[in-house]
C-alpha atoms as a PDB file:
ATOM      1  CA  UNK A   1     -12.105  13.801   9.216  1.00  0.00           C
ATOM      2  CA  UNK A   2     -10.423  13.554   5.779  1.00  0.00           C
ATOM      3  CA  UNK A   3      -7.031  12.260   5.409  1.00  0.00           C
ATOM      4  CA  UNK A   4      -5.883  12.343   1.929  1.00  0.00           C
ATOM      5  CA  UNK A   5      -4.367   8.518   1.463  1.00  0.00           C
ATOM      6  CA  UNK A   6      -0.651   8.280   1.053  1.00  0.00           C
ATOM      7  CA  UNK A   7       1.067   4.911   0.156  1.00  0.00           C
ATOM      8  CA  UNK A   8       3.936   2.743   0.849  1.00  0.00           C
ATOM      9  CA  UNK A   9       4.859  -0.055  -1.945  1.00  0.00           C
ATOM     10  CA  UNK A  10       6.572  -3.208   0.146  1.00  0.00           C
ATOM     11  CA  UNK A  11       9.412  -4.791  -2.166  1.00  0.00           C
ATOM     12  CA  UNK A  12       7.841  -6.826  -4.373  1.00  0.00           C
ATOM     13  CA  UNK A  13       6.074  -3.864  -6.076  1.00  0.00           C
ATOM     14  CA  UNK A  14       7.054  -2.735  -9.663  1.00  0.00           C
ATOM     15  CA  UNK A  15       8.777   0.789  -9.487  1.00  0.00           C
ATOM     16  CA  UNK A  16       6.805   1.682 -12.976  1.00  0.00           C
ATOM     17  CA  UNK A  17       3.738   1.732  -9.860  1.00  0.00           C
ATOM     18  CA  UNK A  18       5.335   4.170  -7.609  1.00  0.00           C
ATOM     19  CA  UNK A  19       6.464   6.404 -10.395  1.00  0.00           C
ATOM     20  CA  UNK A  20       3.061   6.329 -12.436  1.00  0.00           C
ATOM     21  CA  UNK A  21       1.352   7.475  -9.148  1.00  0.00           C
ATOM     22  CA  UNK A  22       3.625  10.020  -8.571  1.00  0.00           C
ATOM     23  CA  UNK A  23       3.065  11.476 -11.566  1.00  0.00           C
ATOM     24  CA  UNK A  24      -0.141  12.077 -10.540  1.00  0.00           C
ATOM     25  CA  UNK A  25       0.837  13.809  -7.716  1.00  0.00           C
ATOM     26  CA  UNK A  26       0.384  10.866  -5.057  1.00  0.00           C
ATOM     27  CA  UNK A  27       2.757  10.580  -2.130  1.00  0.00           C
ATOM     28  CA  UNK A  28       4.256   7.051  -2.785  1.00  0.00           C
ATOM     29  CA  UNK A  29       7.116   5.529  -0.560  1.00  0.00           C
ATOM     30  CA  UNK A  30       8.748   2.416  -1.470  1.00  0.00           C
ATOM     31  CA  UNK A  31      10.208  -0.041   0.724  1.00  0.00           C
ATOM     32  CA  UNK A  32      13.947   0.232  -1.526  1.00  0.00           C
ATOM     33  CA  UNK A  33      14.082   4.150  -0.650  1.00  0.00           C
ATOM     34  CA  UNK A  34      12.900   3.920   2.701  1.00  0.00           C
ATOM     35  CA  UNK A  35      15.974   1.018   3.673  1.00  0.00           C
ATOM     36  CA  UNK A  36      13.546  -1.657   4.242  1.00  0.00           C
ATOM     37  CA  UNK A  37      14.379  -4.590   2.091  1.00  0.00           C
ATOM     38  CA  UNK A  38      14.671  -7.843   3.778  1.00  0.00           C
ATOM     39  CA  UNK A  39      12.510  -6.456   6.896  1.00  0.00           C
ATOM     40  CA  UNK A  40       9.686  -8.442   8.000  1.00  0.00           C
ATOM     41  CA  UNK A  41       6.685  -7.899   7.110  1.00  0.00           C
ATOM     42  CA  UNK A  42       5.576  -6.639  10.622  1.00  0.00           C
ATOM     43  CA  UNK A  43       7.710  -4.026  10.328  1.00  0.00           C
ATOM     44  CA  UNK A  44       6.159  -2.754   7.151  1.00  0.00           C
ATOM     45  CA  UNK A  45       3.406  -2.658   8.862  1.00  0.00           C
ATOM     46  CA  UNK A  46       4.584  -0.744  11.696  1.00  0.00           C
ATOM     47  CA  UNK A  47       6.408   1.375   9.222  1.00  0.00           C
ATOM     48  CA  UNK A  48       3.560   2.403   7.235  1.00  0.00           C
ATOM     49  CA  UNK A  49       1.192   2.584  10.586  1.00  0.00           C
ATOM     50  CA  UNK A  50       3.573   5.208  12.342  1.00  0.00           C
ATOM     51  CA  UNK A  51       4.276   7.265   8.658  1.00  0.00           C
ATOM     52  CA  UNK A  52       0.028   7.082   8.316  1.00  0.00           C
ATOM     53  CA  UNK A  53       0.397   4.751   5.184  1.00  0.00           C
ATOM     54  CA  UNK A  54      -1.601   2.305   3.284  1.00  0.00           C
ATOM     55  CA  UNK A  55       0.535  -0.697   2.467  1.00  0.00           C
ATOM     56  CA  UNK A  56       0.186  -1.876  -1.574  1.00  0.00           C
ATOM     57  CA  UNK A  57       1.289  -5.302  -1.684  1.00  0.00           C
ATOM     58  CA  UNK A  58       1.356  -8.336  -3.797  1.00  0.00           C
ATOM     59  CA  UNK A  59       2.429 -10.467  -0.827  1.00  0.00           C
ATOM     60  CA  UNK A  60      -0.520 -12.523   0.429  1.00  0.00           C
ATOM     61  CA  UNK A  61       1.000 -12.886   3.920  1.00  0.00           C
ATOM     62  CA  UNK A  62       0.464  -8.974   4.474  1.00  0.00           C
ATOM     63  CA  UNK A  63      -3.548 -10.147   4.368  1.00  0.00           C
ATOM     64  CA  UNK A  64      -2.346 -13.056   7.341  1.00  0.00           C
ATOM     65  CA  UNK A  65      -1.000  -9.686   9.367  1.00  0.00           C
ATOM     66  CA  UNK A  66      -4.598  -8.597   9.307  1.00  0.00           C
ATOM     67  CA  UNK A  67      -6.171 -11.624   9.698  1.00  0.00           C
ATOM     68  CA  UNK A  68      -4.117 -12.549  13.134  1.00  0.00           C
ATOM     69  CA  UNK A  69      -5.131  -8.442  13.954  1.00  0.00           C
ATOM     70  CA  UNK A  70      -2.047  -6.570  13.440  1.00  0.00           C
ATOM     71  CA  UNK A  71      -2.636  -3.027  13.442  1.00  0.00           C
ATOM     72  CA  UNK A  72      -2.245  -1.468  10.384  1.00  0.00           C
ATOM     73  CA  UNK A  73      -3.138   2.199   8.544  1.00  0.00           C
ATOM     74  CA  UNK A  74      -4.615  -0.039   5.589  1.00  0.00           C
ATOM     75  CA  UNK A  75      -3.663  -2.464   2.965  1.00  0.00           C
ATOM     76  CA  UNK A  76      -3.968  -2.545  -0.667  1.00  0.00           C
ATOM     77  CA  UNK A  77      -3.829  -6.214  -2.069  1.00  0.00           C
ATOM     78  CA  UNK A  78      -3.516  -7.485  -5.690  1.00  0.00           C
ATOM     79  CA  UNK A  79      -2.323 -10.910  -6.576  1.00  0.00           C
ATOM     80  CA  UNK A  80       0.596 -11.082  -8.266  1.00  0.00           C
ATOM     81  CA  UNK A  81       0.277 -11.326 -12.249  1.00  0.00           C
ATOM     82  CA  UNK A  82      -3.496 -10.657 -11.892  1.00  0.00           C
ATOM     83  CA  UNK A  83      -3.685  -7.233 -13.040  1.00  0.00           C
ATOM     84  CA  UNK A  84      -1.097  -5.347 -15.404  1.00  0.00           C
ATOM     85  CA  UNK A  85       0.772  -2.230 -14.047  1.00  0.00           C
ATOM     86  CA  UNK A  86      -2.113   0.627 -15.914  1.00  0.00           C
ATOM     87  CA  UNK A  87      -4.718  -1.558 -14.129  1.00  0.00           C
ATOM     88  CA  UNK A  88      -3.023  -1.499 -10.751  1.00  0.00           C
ATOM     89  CA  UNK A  89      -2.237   2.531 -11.122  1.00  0.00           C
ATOM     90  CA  UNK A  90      -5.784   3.113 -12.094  1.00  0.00           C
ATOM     91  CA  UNK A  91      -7.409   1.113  -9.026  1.00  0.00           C
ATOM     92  CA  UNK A  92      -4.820   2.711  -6.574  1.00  0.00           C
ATOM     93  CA  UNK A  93      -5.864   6.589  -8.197  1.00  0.00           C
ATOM     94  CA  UNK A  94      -9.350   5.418  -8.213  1.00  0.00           C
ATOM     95  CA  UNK A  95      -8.691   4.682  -4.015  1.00  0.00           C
ATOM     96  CA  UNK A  96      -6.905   7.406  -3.410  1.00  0.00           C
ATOM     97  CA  UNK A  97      -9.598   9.425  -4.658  1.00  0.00           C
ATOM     98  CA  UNK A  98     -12.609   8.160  -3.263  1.00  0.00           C
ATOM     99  CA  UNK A  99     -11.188   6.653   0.195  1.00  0.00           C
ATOM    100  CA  UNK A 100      -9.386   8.500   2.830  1.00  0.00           C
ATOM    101  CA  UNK A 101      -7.307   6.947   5.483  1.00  0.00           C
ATOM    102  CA  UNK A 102      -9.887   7.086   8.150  1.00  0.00           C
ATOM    103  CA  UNK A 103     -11.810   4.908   5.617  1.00  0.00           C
ATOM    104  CA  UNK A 104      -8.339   2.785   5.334  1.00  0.00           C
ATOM    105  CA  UNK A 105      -7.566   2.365   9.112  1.00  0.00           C
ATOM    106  CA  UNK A 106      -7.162  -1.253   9.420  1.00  0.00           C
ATOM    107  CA  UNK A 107      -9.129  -1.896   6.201  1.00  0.00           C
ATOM    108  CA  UNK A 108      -7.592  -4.469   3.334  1.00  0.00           C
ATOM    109  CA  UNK A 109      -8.935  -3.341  -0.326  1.00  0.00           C
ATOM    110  CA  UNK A 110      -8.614  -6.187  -2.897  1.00  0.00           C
ATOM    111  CA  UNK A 111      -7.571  -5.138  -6.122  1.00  0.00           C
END
C-alpha cells in the first residue's frame, strides 16, 4: 500500500532543511515546533513512529536505536558536515519520491 513519506527533523537539523522541503510541498515536522528539544532520542523515535514519520538525523546514535531494534517508521541518516544543505534537500525529495513509508518501516537510508 502506498504511504506518501512524511518527515520529522530531530534537533540538530538545519531549519534551511525543513523549510526547503516544504517548499516543495513535503510534510516536515521539526523537533523545535513539536516541543521536543532535550528529549531522548527514544522518544523521537516513538514520536515519529506514532505520527507515521521518518526520522532525518545527523545524530549517529539514532542508527544505535536501530541497531539494539527499536521500532521505528524509518530513519534518514547523513553525517554531519558530509553533505551541504541543497545536497541533503535533494536526497530527502529524491526519497520521498521514490520510497513510501511501507518501504521506510524500520528501514535506515544513508545519505
Amino acid at each position: 500500500m502506498f504511504r506518501t513519506i512524511r518527515f520529522h527533523l530531530d534537533e540538530n537539523v538545519s531549519n534551511a532543511i525543513a523549510d526547503g522541503l516544504r517548499r516543495r510541498g513535503i510534510d516536515v515536522t521539526t523537533t523545535p515546533e513539536q516541543g521536543l528539544i532535550s528529549v531522548s532520542d527514544e522518544e523521537q523515535v516513538l514520536f515519529a513512529l506514532t505520527e507515521g514519520r521518518v526520522i532525518f538525523t545527523q545524530d549517529a546514535d539514532f542508527l544505535r536505536l536501530h541497531q539494539a531494534n527499536v521500532k521505528h517508521a524509518g530513519i534518514v541518516y547523513c553525517s554531519q558536515g558530509s553533505r551541504s544543505i541543497g545536497n541533503i534537500i535533494r536526497s530527502l525529495i529524491m526519497i520521498w519520491e521514490w520510497l513510501d513509508l511501507d518501504d521506510m518501516n524500520s528501514h535506515v537510508e544513508f545519505i
